[in-house]
Protein backbone atom coordinates (compact mmCIF):
# COMPACT_ATOMS: atom_id res chain seq x y z
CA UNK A 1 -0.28 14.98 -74.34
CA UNK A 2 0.24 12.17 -72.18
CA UNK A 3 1.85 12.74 -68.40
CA UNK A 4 3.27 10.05 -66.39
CA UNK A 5 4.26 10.50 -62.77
CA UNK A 6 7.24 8.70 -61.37
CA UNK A 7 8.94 8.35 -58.04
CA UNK A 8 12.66 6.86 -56.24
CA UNK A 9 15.08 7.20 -54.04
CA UNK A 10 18.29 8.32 -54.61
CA UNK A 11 21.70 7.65 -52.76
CA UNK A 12 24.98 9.13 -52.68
CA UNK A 13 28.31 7.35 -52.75
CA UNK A 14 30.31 7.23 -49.43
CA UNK A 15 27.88 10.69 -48.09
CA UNK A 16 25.39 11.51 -45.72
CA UNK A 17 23.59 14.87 -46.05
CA UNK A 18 23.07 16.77 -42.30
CA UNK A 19 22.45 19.68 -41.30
CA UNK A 20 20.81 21.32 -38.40
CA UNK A 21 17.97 21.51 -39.86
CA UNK A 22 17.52 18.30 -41.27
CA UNK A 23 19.39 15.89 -39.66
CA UNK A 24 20.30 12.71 -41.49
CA UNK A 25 19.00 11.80 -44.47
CA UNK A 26 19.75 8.63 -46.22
CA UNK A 27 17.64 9.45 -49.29
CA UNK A 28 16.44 11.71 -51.94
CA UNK A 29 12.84 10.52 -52.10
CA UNK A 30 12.39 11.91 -55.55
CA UNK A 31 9.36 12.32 -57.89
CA UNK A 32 9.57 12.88 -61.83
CA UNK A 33 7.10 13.82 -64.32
CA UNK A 34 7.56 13.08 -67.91
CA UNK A 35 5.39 14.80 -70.61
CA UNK A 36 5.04 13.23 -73.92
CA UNK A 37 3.36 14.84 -76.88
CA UNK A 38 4.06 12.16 -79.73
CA UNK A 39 7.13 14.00 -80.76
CA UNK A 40 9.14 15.01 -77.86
CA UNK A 41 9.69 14.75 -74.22
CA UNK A 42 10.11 16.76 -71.30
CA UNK A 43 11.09 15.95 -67.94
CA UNK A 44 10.14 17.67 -64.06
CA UNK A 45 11.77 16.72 -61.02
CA UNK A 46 10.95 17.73 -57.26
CA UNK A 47 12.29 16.44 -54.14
CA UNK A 48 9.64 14.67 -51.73
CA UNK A 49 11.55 15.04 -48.34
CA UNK A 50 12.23 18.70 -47.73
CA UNK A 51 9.76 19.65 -45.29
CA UNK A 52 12.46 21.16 -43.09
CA UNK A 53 12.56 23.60 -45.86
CA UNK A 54 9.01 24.50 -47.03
CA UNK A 55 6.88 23.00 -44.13
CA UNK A 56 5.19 20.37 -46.39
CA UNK A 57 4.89 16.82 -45.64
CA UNK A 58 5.88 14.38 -48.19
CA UNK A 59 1.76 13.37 -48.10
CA UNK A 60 0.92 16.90 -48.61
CA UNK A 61 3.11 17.36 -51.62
CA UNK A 62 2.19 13.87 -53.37
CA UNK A 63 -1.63 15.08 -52.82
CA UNK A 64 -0.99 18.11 -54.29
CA UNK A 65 0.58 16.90 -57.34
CA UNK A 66 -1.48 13.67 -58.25
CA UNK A 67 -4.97 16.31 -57.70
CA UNK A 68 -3.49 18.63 -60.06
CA UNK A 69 -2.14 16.11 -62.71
CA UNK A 70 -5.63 14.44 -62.54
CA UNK A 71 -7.22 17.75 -63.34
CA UNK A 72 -5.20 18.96 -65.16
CA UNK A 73 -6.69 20.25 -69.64
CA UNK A 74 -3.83 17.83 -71.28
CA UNK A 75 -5.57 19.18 -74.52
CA UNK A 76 -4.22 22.62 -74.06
CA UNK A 77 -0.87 24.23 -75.96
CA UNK A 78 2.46 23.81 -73.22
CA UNK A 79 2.61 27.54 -73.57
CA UNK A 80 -0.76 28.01 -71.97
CA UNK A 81 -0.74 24.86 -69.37
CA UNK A 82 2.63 27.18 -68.06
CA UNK A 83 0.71 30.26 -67.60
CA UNK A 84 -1.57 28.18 -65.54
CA UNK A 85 0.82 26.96 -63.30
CA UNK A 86 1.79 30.52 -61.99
CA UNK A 87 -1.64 31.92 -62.02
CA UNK A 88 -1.79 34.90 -58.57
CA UNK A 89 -5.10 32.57 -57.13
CA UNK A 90 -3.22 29.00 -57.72
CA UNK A 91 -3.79 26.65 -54.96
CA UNK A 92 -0.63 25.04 -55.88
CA UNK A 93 2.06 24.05 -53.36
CA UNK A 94 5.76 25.50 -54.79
CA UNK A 95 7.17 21.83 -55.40
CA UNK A 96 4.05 21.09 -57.21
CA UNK A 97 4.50 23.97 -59.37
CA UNK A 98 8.19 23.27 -59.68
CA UNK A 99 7.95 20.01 -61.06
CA UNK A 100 5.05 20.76 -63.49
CA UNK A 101 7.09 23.97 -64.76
CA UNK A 102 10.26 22.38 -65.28
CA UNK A 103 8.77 19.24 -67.53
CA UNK A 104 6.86 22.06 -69.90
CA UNK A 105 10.28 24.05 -69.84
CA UNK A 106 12.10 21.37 -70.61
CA UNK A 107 9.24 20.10 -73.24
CA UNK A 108 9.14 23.87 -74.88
CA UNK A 109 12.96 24.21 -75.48
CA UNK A 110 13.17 21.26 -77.40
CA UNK A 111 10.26 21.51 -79.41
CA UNK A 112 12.06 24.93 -80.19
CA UNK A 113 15.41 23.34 -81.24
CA UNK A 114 17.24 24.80 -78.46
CA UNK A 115 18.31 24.59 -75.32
CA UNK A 116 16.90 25.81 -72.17
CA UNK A 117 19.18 28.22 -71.71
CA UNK A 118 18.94 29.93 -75.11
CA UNK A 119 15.17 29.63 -75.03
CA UNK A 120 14.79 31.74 -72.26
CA UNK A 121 17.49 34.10 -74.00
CA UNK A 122 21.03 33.65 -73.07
CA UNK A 123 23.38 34.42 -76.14
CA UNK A 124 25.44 30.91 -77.05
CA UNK A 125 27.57 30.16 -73.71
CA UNK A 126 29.68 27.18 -72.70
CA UNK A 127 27.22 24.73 -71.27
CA UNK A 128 29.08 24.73 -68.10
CA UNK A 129 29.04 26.97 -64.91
CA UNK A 130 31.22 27.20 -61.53
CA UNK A 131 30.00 26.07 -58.46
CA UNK A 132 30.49 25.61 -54.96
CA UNK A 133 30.62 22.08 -52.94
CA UNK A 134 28.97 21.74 -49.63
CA UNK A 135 30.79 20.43 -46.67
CA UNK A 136 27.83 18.30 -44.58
CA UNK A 137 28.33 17.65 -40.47
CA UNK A 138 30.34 14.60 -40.15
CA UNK A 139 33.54 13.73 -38.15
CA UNK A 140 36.20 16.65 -38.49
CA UNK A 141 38.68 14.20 -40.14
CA UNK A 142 35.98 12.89 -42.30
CA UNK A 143 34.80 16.76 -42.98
CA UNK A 144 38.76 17.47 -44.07
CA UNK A 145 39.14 14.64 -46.08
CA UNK A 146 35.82 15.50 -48.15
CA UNK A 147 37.05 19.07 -48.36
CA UNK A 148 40.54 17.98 -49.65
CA UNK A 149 38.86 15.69 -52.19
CA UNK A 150 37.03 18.53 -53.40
CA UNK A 151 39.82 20.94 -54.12
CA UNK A 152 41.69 18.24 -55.90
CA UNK A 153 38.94 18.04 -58.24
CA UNK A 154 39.39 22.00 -58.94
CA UNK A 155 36.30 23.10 -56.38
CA UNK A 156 37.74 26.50 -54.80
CA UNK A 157 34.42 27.54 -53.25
CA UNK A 158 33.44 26.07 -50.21
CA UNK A 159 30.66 25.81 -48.28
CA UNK A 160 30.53 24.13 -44.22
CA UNK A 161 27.66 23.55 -42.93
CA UNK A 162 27.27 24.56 -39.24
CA UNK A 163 24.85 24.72 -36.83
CA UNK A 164 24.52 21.18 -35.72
CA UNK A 165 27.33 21.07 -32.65
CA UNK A 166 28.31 24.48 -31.07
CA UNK A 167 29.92 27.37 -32.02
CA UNK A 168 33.23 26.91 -30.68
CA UNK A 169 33.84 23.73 -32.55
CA UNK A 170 32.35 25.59 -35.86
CA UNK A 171 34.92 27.89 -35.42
CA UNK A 172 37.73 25.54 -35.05
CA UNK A 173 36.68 23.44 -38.14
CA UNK A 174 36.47 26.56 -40.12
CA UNK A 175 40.10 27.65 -38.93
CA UNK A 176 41.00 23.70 -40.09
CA UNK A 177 40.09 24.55 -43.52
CA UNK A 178 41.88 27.81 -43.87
CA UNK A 179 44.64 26.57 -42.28
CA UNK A 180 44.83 23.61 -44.67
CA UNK A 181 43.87 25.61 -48.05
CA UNK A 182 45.14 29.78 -47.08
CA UNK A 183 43.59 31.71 -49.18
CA UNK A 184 43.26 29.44 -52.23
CA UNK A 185 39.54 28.25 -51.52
CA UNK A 186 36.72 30.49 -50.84
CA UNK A 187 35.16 29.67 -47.46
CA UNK A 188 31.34 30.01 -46.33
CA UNK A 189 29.05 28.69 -44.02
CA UNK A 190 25.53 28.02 -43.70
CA UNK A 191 23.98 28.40 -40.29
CA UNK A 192 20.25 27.41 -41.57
CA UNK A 193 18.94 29.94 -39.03
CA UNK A 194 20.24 28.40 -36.08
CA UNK A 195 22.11 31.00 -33.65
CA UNK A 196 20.17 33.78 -31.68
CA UNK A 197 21.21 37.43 -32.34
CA UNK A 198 23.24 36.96 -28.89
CA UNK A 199 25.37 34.35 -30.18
CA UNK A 200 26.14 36.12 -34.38
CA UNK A 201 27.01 39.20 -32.23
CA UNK A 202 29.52 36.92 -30.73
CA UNK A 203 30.69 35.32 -33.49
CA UNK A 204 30.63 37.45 -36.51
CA UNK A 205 33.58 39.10 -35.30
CA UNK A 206 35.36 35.91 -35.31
CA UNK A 207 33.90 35.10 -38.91
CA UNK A 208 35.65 38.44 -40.27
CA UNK A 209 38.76 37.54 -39.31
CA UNK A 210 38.14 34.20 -41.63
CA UNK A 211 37.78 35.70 -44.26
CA UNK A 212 34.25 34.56 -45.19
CA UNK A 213 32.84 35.35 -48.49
CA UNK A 214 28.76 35.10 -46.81
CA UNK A 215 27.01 33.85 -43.72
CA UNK A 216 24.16 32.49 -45.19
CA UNK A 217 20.79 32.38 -42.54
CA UNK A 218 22.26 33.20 -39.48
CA UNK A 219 19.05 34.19 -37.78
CA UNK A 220 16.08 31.90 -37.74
CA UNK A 221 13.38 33.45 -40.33
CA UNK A 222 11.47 34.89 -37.57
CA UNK A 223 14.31 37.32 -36.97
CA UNK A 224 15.04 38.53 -39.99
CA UNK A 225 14.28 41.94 -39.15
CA UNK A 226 17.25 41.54 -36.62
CA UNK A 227 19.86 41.51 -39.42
CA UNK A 228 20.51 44.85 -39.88
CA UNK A 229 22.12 44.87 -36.48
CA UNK A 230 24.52 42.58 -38.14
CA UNK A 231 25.83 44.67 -40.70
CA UNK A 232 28.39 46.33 -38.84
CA UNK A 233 30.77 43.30 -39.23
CA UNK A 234 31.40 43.57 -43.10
CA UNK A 235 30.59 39.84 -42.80
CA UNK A 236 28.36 39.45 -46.17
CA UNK A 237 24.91 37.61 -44.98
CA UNK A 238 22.48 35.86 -47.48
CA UNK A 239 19.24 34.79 -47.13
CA UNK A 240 17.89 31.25 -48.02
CA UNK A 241 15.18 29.96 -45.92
CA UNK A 242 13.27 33.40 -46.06
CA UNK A 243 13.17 33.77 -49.80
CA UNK A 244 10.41 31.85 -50.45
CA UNK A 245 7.82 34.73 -52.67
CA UNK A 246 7.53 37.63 -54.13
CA UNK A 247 7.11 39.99 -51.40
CA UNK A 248 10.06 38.18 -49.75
CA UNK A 249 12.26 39.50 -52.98
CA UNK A 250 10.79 42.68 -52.24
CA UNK A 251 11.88 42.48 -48.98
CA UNK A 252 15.51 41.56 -49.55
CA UNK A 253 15.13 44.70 -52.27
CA UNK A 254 14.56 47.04 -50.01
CA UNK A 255 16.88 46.54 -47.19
CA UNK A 256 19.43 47.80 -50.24
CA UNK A 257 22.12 45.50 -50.67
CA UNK A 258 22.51 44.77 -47.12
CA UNK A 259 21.17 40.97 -47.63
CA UNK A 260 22.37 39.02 -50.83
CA UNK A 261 20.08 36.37 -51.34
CA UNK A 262 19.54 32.49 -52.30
CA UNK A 263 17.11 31.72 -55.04
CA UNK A 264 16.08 28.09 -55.16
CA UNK A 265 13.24 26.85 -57.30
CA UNK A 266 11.73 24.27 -54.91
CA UNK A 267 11.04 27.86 -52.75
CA UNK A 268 9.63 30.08 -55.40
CA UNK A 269 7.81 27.25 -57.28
CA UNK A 270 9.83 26.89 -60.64
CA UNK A 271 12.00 28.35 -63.84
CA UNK A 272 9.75 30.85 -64.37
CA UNK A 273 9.09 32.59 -61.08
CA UNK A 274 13.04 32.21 -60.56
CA UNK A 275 14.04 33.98 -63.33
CA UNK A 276 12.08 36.67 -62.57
CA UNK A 277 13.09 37.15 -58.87
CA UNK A 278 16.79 36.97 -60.17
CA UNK A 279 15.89 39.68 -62.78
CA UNK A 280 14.52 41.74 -60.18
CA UNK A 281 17.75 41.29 -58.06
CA UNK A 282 19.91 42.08 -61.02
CA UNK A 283 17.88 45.19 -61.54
CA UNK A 284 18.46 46.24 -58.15
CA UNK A 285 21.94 45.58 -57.84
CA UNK A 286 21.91 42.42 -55.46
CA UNK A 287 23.78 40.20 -55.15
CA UNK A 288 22.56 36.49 -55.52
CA UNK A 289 23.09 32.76 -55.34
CA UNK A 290 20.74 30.24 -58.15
CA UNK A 291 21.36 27.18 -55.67
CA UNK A 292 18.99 23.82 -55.00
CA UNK A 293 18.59 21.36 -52.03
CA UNK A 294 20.18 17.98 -53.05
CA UNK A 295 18.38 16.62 -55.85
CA UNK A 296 18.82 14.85 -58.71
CA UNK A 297 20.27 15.18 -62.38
CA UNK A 298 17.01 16.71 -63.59
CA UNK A 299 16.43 19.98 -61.22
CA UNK A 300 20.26 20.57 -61.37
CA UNK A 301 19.93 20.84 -64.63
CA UNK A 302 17.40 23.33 -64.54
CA UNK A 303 19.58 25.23 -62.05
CA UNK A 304 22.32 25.56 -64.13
CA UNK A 305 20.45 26.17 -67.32
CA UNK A 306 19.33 29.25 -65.21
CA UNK A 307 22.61 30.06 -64.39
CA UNK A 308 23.75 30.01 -67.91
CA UNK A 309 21.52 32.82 -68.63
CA UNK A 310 21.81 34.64 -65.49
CA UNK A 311 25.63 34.38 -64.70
CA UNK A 312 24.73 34.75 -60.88
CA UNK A 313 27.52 36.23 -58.88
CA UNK A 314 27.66 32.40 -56.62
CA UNK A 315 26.11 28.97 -58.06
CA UNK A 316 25.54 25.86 -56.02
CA UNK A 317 25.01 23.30 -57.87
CA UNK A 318 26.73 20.40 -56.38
CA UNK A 319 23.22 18.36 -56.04
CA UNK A 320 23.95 15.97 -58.27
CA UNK A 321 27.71 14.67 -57.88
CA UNK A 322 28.00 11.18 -56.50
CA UNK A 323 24.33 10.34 -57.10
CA UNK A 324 24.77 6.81 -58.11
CA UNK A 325 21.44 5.46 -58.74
CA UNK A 326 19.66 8.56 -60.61
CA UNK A 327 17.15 7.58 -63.66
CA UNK A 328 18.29 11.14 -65.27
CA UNK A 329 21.33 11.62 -66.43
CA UNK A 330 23.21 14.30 -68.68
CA UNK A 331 25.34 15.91 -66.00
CA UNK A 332 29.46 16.18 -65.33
CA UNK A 333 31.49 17.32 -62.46
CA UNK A 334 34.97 18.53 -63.52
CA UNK A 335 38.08 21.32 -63.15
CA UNK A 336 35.30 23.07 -60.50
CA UNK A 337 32.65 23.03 -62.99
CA UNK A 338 29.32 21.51 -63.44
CA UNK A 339 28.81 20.35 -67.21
CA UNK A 340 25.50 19.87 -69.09
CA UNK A 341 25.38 17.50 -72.60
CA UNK A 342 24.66 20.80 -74.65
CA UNK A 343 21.29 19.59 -76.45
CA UNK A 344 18.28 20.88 -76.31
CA UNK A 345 15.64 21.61 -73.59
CA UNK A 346 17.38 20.73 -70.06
CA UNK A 347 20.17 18.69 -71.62
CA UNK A 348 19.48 15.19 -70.25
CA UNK A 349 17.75 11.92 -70.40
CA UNK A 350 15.34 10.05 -68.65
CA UNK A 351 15.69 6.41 -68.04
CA UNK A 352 11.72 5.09 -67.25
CA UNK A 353 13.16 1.88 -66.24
CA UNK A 354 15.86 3.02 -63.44
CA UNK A 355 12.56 4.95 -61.58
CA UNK A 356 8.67 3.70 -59.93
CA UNK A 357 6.12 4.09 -62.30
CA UNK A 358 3.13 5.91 -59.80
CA UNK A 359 0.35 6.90 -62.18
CA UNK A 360 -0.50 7.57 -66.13
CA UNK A 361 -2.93 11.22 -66.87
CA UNK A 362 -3.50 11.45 -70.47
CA UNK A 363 -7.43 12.59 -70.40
CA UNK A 364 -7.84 15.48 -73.39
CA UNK A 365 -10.12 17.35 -70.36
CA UNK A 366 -10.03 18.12 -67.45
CA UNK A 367 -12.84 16.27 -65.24
């Protein structure tokens, strides 16, 4: 087996991502990993620059990675290297594990014929799935004019993010849109943990009347336990930042369908871990979201090939649209839908020559 470890930056056409709790960014620093065994290929992608989420620097995650790839038994069966990857003691970082499980996913399904979807057991599907578009901060006029381009294109479900100005001209953007589109597009927002329990008590009222289908992270993570207080609006909340393990999904079990949640594989540290969490949820009875930050043709892909099997009650899986300079490609943005080539493994290709080659591990053991 031969890994190769590649890296770029990745733009989108005519937007800027920001949110509260990023701010601007101009860029999807991006790394890839492509695993060759003679016969096929697979392909892992994580994004570098998403330490608002996780806490990691872009240094920390790189470290991570290149250590682990440099370590790493390329002798052993894909099957086994996966198991490895999700061991209890790893010492892995979550994007580090993300990007290493998604190439032997990807690598697996098509040595099996199939495609990533089947091979973790959906029955044959249409290889497309519905999913919501994400309004970013930007000028209100700007902000209407994406939204309006959006439903043209068949996107109903919407998604503003707020946060990032106050709550007063949140509200009056999110009575723009329902003014503009009734009750033909469903509306949410996205706080990313930005309002104290002070100001949601103030707000969620307001919110009802809207007609939101979720408040997603109200509360900063800290205050999650505050939530509960919430609940007396009917306002649906869903956690995102906070689901980031395990005993976080047990967590957002327990409190009994109060919470829906957002599973995201750059949090829970791949395919594997996120289908179980969503299996868990499922057998619980909660509702959930298989979402992604903005990234790249690759871990959309993924995303959706999740969905596919796990028909989630919400999908956001807008990541890639409008990437214009993306190495992978394979993926289509149409009638509201996000479309996959239906071929095997993660349904798209790798172009070596559109990314940075960073560094070549192809020892048969581990030094």
């Amino acid at each position: 087996m031969k890994a190769t470890l590649w890296r770029g930056s990745l733009h989108y056409d005519g937007v800027t991502l920001h949110t509260a709790a990023s701010g601007a960014v101009n860029a999807l620093d991006t790394l890839w990993l492509q695993l060759d065994d003679g016969r096929f290929e697979g392909i892992g992608e994580v994004r570098l620059n998403i330490q608002y989420l996780h806490g990691y620097s872009v240094e920390q995650v790189l470290d991570n990675v290149t250590e682990t790839l440099a370590r790493q038994d390329w002798s052993l069966p894909p099957q086994v290297m996966l198991s490895g990857v999700h061991t209890v003691d790893s010492t892995l970082l979550a994007p580090t594990r993300m990007l290493i499980d998604m190439a032997l996913h990807d690598l697996l399904a098509k040595r099996a014929g199939s495609t990533l979807a089947h091979w973790l057991g959906a029955p044959a599907s249409t290889p497309a799935f519905r999913t919501n578009q994400t309004l970013f901060w930007a000028s209100e006029a700007e902000m209407l004019a994406q939204a309006e381009g959006y439903v043209r294109r068949g996107f109903t479900h919407l998604k503003l993010r707020t946060g990032v100005a106050d709550i007063a001209t949140d509200l009056a953007r999110l009575q723009k849109l329902r003014d503009a589109f009734d009750d033909t597009v469903s509306l949410a927002i996205d706080v990313n943990g930005q309002w104290s329990l002070q100001q949601a008590h103030s707000v969620f009222p307001l919110l009802r009347e809207l007609g939101l289908s979720y408040v997603e992270q109200p509360l900063a993570v800290a205050d999650d336990g505050l939530l509960a207080q919430l609940s007396e609006y009917g306002v649906p909340i869903m956690l995102d930042e906070s689901l980031n393990s395990p005993a976080a999904i047990e967590r957002l079990i327990t409190a009994n369908g109060a919470l829906w949640g957002h599973l995201k594989l750059v949090k829970l540290g791949g395919i594997a871990p996120t289908f179980a969490a969503a299996q868990r949820l499922q057998a619980a009875g909660i509702p959930f979201m298989i979402g992604q930050m903005n990234e790249g043709h690759a871990a959309t892909a993924a995303a959706l090939q999740l969905c596919r099997v796990l028909r989630p009650a919400f999908a956001e899986l807008y990541g890639a649209d409008g990437l214009i300079d993306d190495p992978v490609s394979g993926l289509t943005y149409q009638h509201g839908e996000i479309f996959v080539t239906d071929s095997h493994g993660l349904g798209v290709h790798f172009d070596a020559a559109r990314a940075i080659f960073l560094q070549e591990f192809s020892h048969a053991t581990a030094e």
